[in-house]
C-alpha atoms as a PDB file:
ATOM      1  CA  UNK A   1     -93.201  -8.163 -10.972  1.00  0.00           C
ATOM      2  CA  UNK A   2     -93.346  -8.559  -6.567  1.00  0.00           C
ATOM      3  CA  UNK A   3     -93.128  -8.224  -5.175  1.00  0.00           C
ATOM      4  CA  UNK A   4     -92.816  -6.458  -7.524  1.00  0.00           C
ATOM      5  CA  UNK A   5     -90.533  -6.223  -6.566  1.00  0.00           C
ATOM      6  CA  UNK A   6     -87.512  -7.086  -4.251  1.00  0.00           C
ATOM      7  CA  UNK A   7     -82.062  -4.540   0.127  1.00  0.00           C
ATOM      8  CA  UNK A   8     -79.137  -4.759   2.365  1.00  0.00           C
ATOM      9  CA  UNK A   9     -77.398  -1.975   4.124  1.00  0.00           C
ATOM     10  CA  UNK A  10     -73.539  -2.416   4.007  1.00  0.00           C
ATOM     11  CA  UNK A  11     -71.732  -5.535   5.911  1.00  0.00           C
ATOM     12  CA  UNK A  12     -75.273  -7.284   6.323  1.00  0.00           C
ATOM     13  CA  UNK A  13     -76.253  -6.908   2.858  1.00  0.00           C
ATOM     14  CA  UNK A  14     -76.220 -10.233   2.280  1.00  0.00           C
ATOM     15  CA  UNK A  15     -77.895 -11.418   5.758  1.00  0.00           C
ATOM     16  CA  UNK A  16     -80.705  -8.912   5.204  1.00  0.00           C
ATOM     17  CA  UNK A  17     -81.763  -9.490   1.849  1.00  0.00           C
ATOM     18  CA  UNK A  18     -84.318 -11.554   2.096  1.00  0.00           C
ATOM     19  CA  UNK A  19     -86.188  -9.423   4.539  1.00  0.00           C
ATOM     20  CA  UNK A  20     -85.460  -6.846   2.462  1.00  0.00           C
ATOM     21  CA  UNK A  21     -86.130  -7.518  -1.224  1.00  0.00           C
ATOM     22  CA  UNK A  22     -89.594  -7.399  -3.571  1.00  0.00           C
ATOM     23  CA  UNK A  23     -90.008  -8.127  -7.512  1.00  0.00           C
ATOM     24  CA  UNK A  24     -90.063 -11.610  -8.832  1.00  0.00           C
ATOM     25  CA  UNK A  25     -87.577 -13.103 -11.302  1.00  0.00           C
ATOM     26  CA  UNK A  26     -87.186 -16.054 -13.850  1.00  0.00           C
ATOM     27  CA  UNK A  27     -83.438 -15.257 -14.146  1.00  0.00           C
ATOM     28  CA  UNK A  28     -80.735 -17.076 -12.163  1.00  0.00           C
ATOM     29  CA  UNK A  29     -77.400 -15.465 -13.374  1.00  0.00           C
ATOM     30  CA  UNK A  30     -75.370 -13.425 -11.188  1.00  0.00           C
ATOM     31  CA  UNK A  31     -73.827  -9.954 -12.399  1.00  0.00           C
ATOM     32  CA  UNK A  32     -73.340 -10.686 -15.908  1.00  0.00           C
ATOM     33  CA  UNK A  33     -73.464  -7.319 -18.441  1.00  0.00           C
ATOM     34  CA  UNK A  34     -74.885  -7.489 -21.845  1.00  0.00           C
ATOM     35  CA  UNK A  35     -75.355  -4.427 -24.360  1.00  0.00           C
ATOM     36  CA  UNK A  36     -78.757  -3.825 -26.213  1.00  0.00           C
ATOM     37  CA  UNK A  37     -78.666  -0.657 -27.204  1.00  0.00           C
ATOM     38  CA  UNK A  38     -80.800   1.983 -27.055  1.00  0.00           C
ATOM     39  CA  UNK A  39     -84.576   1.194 -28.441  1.00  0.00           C
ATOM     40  CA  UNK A  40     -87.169   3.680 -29.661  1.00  0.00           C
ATOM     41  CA  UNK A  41     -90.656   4.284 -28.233  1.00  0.00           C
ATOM     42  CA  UNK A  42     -90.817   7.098 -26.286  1.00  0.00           C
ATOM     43  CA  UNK A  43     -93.144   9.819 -27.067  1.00  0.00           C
ATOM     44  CA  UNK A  44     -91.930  11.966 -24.840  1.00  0.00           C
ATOM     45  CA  UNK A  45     -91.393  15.690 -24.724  1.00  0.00           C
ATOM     46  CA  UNK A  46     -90.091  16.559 -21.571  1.00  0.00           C
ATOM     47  CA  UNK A  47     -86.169  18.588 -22.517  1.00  0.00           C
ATOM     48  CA  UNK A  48     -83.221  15.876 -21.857  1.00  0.00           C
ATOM     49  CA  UNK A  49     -81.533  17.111 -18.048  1.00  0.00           C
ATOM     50  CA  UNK A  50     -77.985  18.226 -18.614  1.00  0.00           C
ATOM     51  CA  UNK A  51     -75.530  15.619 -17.763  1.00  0.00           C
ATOM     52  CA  UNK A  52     -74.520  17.086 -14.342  1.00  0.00           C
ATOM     53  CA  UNK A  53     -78.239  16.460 -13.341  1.00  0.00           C
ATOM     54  CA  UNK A  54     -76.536  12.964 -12.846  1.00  0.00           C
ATOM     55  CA  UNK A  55     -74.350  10.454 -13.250  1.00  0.00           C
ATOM     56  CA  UNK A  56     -73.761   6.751 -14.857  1.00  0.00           C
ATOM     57  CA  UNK A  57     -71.554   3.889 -14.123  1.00  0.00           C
ATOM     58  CA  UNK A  58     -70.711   3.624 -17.672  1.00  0.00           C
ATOM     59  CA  UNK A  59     -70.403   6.968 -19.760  1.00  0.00           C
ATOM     60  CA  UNK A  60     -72.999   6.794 -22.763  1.00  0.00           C
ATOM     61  CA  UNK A  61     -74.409   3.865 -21.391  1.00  0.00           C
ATOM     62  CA  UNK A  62     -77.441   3.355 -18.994  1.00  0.00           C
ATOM     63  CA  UNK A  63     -76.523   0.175 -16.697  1.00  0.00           C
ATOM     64  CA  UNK A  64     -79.689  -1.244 -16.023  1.00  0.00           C
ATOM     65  CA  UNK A  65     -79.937  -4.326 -13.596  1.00  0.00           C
ATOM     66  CA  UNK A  66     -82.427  -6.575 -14.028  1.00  0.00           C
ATOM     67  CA  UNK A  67     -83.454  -9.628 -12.843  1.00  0.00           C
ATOM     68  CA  UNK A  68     -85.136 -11.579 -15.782  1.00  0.00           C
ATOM     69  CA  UNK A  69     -88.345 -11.685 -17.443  1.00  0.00           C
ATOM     70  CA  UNK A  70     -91.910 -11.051 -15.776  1.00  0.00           C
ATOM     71  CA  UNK A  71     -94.125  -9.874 -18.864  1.00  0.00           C
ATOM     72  CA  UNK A  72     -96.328  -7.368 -19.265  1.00  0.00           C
ATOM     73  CA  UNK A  73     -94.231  -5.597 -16.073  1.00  0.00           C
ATOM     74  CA  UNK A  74     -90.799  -6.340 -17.711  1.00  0.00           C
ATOM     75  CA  UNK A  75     -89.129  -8.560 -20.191  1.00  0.00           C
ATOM     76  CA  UNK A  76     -86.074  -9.305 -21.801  1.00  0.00           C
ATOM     77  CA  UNK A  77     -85.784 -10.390 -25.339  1.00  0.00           C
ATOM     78  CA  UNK A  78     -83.124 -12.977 -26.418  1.00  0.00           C
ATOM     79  CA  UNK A  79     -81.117 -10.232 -28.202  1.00  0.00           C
ATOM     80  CA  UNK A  80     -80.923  -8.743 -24.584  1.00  0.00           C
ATOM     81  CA  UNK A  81     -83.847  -5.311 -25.585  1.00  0.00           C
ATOM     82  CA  UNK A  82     -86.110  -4.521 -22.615  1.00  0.00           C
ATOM     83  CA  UNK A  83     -89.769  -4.474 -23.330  1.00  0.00           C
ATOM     84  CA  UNK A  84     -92.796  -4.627 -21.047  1.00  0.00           C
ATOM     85  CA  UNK A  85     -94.305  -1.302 -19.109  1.00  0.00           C
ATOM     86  CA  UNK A  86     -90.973  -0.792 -17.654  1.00  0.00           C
ATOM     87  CA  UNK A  87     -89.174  -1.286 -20.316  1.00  0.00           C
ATOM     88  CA  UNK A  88     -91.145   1.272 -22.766  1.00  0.00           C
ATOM     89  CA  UNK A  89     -90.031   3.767 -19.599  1.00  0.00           C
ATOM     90  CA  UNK A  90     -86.436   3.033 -19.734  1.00  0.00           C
ATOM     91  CA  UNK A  91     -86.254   2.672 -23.692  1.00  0.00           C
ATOM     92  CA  UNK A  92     -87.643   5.669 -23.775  1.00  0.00           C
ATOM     93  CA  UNK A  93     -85.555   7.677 -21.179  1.00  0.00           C
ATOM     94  CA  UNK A  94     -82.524   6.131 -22.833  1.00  0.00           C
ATOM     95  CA  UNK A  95     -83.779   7.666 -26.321  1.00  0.00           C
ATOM     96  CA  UNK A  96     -84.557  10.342 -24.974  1.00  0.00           C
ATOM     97  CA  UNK A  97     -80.913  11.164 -22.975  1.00  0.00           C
ATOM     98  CA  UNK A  98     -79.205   9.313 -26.418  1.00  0.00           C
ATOM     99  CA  UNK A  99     -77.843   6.987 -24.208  1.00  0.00           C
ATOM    100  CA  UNK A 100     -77.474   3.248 -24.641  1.00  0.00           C
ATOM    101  CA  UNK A 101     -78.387   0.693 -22.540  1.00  0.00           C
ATOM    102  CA  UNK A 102     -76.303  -2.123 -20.684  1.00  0.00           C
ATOM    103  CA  UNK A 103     -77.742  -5.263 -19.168  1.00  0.00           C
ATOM    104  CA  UNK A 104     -76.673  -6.233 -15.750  1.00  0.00           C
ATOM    105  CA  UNK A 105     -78.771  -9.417 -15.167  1.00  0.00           C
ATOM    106  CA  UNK A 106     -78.425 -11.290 -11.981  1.00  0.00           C
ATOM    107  CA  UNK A 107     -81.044 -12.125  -9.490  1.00  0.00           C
ATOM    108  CA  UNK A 108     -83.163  -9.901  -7.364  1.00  0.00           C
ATOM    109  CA  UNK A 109     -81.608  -9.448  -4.449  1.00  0.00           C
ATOM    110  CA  UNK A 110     -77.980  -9.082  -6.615  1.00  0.00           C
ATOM    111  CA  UNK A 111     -80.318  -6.474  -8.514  1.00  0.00           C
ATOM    112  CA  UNK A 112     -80.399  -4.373  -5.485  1.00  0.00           C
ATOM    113  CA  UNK A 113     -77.152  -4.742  -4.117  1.00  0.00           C
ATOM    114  CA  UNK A 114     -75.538  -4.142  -7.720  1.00  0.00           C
ATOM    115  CA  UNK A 115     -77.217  -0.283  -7.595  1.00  0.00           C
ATOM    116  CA  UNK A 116     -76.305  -0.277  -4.046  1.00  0.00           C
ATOM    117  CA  UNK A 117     -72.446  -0.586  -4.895  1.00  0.00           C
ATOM    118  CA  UNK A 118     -72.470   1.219  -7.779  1.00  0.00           C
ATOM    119  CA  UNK A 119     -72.493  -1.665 -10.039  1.00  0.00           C
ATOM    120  CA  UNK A 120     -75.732  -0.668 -12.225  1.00  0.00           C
ATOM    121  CA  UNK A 121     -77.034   3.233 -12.546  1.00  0.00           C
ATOM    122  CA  UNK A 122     -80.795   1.468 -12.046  1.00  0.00           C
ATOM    123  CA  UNK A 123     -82.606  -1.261 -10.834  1.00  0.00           C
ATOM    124  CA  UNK A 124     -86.116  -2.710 -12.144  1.00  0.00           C
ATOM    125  CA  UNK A 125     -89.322  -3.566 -10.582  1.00  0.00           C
ATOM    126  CA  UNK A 126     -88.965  -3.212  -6.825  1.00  0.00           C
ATOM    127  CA  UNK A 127     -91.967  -2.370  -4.741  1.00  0.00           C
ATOM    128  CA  UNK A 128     -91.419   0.082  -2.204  1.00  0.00           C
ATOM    129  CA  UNK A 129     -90.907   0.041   1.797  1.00  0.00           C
ATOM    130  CA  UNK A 130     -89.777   2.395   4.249  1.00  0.00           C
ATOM    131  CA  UNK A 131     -86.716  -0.123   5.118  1.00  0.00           C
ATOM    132  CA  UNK A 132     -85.601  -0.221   1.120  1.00  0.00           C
ATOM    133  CA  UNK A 133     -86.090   3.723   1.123  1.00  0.00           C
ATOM    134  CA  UNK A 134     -83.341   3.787   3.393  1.00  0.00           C
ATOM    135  CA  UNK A 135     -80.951   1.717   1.089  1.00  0.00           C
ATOM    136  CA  UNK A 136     -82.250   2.917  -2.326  1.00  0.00           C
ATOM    137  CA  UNK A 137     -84.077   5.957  -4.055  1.00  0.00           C
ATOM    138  CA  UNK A 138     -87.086   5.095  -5.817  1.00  0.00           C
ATOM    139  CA  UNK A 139     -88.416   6.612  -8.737  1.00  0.00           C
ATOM    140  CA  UNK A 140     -92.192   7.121  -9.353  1.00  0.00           C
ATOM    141  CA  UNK A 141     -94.906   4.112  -9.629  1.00  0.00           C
ATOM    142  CA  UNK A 142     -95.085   2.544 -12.783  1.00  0.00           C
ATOM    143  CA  UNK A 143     -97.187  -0.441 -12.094  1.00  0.00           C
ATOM    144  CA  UNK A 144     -99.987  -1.735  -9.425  1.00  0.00           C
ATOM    145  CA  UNK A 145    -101.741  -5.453  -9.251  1.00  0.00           C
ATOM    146  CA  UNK A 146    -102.812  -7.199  -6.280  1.00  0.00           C
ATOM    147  CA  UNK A 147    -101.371 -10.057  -4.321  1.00  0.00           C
ATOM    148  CA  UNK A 148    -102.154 -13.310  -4.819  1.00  0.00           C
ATOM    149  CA  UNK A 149    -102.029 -17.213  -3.745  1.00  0.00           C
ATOM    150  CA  UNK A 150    -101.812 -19.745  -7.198  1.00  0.00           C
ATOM    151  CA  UNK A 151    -103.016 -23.807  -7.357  1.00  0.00           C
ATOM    152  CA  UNK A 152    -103.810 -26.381  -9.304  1.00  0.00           C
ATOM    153  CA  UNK A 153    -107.015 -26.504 -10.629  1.00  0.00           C
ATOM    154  CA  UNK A 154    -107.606 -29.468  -8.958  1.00  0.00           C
ATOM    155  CA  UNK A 155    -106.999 -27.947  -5.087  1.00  0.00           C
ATOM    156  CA  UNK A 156    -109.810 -27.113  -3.414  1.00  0.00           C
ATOM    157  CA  UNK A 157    -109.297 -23.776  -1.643  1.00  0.00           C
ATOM    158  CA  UNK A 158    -111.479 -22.020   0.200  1.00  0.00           C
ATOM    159  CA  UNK A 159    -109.237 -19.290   2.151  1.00  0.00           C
ATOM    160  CA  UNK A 160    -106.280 -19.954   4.384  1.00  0.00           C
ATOM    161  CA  UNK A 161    -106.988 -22.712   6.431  1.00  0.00           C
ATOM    162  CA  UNK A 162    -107.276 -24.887   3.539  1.00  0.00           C
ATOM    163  CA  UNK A 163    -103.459 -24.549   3.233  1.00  0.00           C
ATOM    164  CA  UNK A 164    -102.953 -24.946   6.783  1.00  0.00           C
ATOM    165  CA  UNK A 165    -100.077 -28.293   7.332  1.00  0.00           C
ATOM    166  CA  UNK A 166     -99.477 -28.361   3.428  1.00  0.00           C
ATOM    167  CA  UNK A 167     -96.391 -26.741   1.474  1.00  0.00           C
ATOM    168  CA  UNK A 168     -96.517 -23.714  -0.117  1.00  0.00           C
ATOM    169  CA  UNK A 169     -93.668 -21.566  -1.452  1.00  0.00           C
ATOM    170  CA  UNK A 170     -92.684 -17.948  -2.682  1.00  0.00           C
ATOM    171  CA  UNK A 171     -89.887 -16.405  -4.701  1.00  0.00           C
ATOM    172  CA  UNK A 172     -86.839 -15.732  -2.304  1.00  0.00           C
ATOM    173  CA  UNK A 173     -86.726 -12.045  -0.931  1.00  0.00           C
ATOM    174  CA  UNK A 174     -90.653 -11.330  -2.244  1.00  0.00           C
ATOM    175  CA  UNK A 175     -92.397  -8.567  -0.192  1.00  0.00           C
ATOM    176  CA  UNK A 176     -94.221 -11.311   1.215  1.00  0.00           C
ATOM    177  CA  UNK A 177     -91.973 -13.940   2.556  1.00  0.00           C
ATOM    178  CA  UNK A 178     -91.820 -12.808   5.893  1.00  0.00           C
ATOM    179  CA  UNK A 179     -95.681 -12.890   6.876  1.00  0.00           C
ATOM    180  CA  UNK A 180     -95.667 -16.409   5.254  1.00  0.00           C
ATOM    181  CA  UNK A 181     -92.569 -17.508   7.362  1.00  0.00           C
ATOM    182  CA  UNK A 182     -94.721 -16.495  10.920  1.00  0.00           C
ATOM    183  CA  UNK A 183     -97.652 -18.352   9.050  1.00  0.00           C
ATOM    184  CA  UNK A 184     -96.314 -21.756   7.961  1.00  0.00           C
ATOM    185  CA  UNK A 185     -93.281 -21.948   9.247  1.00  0.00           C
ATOM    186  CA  UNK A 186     -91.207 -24.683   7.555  1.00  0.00           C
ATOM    187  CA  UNK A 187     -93.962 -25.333   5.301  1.00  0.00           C
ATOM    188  CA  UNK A 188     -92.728 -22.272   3.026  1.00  0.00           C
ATOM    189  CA  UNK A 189     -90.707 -23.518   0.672  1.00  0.00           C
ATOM    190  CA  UNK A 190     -88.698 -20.322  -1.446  1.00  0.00           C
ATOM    191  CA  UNK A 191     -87.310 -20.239  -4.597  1.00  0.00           C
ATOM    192  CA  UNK A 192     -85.153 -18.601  -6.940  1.00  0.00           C
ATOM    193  CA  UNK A 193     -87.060 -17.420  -9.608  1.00  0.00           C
ATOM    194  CA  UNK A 194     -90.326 -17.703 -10.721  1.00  0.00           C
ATOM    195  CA  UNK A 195     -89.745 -20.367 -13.627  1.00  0.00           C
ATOM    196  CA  UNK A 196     -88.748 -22.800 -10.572  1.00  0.00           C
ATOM    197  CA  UNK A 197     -91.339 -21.985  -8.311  1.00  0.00           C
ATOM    198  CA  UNK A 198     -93.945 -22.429 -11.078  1.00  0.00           C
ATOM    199  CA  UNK A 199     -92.461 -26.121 -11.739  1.00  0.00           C
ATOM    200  CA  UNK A 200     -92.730 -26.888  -8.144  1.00  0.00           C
ATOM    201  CA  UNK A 201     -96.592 -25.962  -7.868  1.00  0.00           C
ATOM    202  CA  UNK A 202     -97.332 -27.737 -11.406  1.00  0.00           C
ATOM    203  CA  UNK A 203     -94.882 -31.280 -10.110  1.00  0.00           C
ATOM    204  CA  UNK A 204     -96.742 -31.267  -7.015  1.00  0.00           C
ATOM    205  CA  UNK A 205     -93.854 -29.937  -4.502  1.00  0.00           C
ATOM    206  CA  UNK A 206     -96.342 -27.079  -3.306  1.00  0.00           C
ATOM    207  CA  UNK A 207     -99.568 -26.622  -3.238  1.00  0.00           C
ATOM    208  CA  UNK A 208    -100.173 -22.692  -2.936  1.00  0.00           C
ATOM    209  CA  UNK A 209     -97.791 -20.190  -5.107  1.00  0.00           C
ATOM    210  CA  UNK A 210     -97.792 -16.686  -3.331  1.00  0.00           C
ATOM    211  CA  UNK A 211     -97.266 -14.462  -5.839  1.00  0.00           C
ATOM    212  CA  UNK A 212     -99.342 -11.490  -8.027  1.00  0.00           C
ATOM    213  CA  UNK A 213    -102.131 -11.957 -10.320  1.00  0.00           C
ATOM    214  CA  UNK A 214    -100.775 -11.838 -13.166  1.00  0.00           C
ATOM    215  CA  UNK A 215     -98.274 -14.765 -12.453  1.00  0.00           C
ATOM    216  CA  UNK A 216     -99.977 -17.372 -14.154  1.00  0.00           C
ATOM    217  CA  UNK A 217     -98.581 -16.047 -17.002  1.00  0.00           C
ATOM    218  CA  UNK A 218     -94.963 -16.493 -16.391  1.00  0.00           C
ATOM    219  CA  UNK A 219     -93.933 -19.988 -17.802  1.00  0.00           C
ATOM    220  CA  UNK A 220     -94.514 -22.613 -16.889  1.00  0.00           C
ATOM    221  CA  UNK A 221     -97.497 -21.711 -15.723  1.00  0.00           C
ATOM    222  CA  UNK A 222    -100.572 -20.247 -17.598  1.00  0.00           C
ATOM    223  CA  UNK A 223    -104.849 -19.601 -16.664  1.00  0.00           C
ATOM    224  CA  UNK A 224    -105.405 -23.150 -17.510  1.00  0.00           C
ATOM    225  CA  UNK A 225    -103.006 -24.849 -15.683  1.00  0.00           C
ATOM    226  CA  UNK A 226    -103.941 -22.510 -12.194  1.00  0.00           C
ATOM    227  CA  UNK A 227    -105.948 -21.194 -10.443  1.00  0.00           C
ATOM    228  CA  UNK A 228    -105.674 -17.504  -8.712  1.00  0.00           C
ATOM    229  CA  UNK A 229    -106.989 -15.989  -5.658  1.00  0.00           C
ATOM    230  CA  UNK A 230    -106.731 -12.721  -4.580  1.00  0.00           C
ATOM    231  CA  UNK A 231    -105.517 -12.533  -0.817  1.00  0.00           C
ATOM    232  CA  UNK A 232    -107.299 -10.002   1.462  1.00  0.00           C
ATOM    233  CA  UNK A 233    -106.316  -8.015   4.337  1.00  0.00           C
ATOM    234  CA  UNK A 234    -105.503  -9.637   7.375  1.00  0.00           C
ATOM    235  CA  UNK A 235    -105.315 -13.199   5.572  1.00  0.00           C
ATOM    236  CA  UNK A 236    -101.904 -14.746   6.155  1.00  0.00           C
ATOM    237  CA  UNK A 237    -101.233 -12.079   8.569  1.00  0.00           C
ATOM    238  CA  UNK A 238    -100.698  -9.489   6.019  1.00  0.00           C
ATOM    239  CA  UNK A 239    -101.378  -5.781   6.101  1.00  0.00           C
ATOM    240  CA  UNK A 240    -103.482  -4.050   3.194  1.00  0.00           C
ATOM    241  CA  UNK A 241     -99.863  -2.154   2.625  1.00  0.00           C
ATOM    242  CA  UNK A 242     -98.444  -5.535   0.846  1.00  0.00           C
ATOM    243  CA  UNK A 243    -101.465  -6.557  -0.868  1.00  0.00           C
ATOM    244  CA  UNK A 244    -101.787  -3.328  -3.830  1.00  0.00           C
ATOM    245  CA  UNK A 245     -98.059  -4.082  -5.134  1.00  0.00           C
ATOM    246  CA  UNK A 246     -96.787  -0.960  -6.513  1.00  0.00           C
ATOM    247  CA  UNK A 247     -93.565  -1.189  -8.791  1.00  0.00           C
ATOM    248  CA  UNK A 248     -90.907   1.644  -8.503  1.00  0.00           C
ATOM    249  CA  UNK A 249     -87.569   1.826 -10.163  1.00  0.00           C
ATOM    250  CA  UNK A 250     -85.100   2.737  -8.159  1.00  0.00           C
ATOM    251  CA  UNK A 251     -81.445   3.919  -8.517  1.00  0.00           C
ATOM    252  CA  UNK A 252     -78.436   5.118  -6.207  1.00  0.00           C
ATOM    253  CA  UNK A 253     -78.853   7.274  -2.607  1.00  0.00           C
ATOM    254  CA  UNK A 254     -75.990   9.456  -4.126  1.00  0.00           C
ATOM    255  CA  UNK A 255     -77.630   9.501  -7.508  1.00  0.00           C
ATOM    256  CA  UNK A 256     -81.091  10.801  -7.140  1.00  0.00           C
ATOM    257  CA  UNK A 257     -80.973  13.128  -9.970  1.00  0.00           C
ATOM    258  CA  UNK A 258     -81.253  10.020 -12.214  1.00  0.00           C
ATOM    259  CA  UNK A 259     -84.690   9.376 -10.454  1.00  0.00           C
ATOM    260  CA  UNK A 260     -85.726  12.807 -11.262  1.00  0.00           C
ATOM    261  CA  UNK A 261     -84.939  13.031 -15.182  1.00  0.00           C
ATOM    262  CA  UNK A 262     -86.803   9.017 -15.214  1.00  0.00           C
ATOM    263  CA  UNK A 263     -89.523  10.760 -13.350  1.00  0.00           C
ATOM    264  CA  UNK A 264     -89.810  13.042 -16.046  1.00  0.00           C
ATOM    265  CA  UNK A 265     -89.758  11.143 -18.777  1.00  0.00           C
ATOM    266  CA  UNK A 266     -92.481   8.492 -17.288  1.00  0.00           C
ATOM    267  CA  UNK A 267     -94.677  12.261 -16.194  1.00  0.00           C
ATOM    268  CA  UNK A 268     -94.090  12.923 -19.982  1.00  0.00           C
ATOM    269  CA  UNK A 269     -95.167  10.456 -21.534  1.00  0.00           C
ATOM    270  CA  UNK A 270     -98.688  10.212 -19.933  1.00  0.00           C
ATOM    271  CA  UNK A 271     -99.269  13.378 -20.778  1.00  0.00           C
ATOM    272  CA  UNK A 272     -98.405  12.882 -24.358  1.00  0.00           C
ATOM    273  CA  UNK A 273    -101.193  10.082 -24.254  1.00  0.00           C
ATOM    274  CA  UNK A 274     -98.033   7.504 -24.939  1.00  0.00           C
ATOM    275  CA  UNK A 275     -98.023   5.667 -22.507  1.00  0.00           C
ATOM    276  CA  UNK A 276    -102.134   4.858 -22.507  1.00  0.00           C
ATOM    277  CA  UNK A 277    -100.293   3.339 -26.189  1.00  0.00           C
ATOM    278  CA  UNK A 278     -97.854   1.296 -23.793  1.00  0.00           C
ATOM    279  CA  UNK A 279    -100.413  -0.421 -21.766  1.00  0.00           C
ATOM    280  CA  UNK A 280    -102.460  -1.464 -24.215  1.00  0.00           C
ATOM    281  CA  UNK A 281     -99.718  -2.971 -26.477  1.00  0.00           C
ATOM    282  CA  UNK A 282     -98.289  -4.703 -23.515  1.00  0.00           C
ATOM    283  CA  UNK A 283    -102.135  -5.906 -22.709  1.00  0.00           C
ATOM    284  CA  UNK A 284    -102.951  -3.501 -19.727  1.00  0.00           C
ATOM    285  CA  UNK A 285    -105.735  -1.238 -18.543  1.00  0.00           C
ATOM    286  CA  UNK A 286    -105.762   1.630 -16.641  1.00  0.00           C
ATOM    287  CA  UNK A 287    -106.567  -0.977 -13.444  1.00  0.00           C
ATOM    288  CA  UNK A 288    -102.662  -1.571 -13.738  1.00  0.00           C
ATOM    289  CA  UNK A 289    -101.490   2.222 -14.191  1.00  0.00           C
ATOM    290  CA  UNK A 290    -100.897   3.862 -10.230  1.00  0.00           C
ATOM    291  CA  UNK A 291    -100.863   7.617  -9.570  1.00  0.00           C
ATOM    292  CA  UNK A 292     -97.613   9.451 -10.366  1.00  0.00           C
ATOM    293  CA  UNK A 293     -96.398  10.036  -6.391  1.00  0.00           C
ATOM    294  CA  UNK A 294     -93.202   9.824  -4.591  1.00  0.00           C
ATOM    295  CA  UNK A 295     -92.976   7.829  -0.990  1.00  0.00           C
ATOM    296  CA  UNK A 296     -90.508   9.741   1.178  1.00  0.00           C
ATOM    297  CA  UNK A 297     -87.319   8.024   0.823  1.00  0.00           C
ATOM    298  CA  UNK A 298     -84.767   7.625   3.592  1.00  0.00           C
ATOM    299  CA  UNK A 299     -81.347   7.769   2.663  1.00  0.00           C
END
């Protein structure tokens, strides 16, 4: 999730979306649409917003673009039905607006610029910056966990130096990429998703896997194949800011009302004691639940 989620601003889109981007991925497609319905679970009780509160790519459909599978923050199912934290919110604002839902699945960085151009009415998992803010509207928080470097068992770190001169990778466009790009220079390696990064740590290709806690358990990779160490402030040159990563959806500049009625829903359903129900099915404590706020948003 990575950063969490995971944005380009018009004829540099593409130039600037590494800098720009956040949440992690284990897809590799590119803008392809799949329809999975609407799914039930929403225990909410907030009053549906009237459709001029906002608009949708797709009329009766919710065009959600996502950019694979990062369980317990998001997954995908092979019948194409969202599940995870974030996908209990959007199931449930779907229900809840009798809307269906439509996969646009692409990569992280695609996810963005696919809301951007009014390809998608929402994207997934993104954590929030001032610079995004001014390219895309986030919704409220619906996910926190900390930043993290993986290794093999078998590596012996004891804090940053130990990586010093030795290759280490992240996910293209992750929050973090550009602190570890001052740091190591050409000894960050980046990758497209998090499937390939986690080959390259297990086949020996890296040795450190900046990521979140909770990525050892995206396959390949799993507790007893790594090992995971929270990073600090100030190590690898980054600021406490990028260390807490908070997930936001986030949807178009011209369609914030969308982020309002999602807000809603998510602010119903912890008051309904539903989504206490969500974390726990999708293994979570309240350590992984952040505060219902807004960041000011730019554009």
């Amino acid at each position: 999730m990575r950063g969490s989620a995971k944005i380009a601003i018009g004829a540099t889109a593409i130039a600037t979306a590494v800098v720009l981007s956040a949440c992690g991925s284990t897809a590799s497609s590119s803008g392809s649409t799949a329809d999975s319905g609407s799914t039930a679970n929403s225990g909410s009780t907030a009053s549906p917003s009237t459709a001029a509160d906002f608009h949708l790519v797709n009329p009766g459909y919710l065009t959600v673009a996502t950019h694979g599978t990062e369980a317990p923050e998001i997954s995908i199912s092979l019948s194409g039905v969202l599940g995870g934290a974030d996908g209990a919110w959007i199931n449930a604002f779907a229900q809840q607006h009798h809307l269906k839902i439509k996969l646009f699945e692409t990569t992280f960085s695609s996810a963005i610029l696919a809301v951007q151009d009014g390809k998608a009415d929402v994207g997934v998992a993104a954590y929030y910056s001032a610079a995004r803010a001014k390219a895309v509207f986030f919704t409220y928080p619906f996910y926190q966990e900390d930043a993290a470097v993986l290794t093999l068992p078998g590596f012996k770190y004891t804090g940053p130096a130990s990586l010093t001169g030795k290759p280490v990778g992240t996910v293209t466009g992750f929050v973090w990429q550009p602190y570890l790009q001052k740091v190591f220079g050409s000894d960050l390696h980046t990758y497209p998703d998090t499937a390939t990064i986690g080959q390259a740590l297990l086949n020996g290709s890296i040795v450190g896997y900046f990521d979140t806690v909770t990525a050892n358990t995206l396959a390949p990779l799993t507790a007893a194949n790594t090992k995971t160490y929270v990073i600090s402030a100030g190590q690898f040159g980054m600021p406490e800011s990028v260390l807490v990563d908070i997930a936001r959806n986030y949807v178009n500049c011209s369609n914030t009302g969308l982020a309002t009625a999602m807000n809603a829903t998510l602010a119903s359903l912890h008051q309904s004691g539903a989504w206490a129900s969500i974390l726990t099915a999708n293994h979570l404590t309240s350590i992984f639940d952040p505060t219902l706020t807004t960041e000011p948003n730019g554009c």
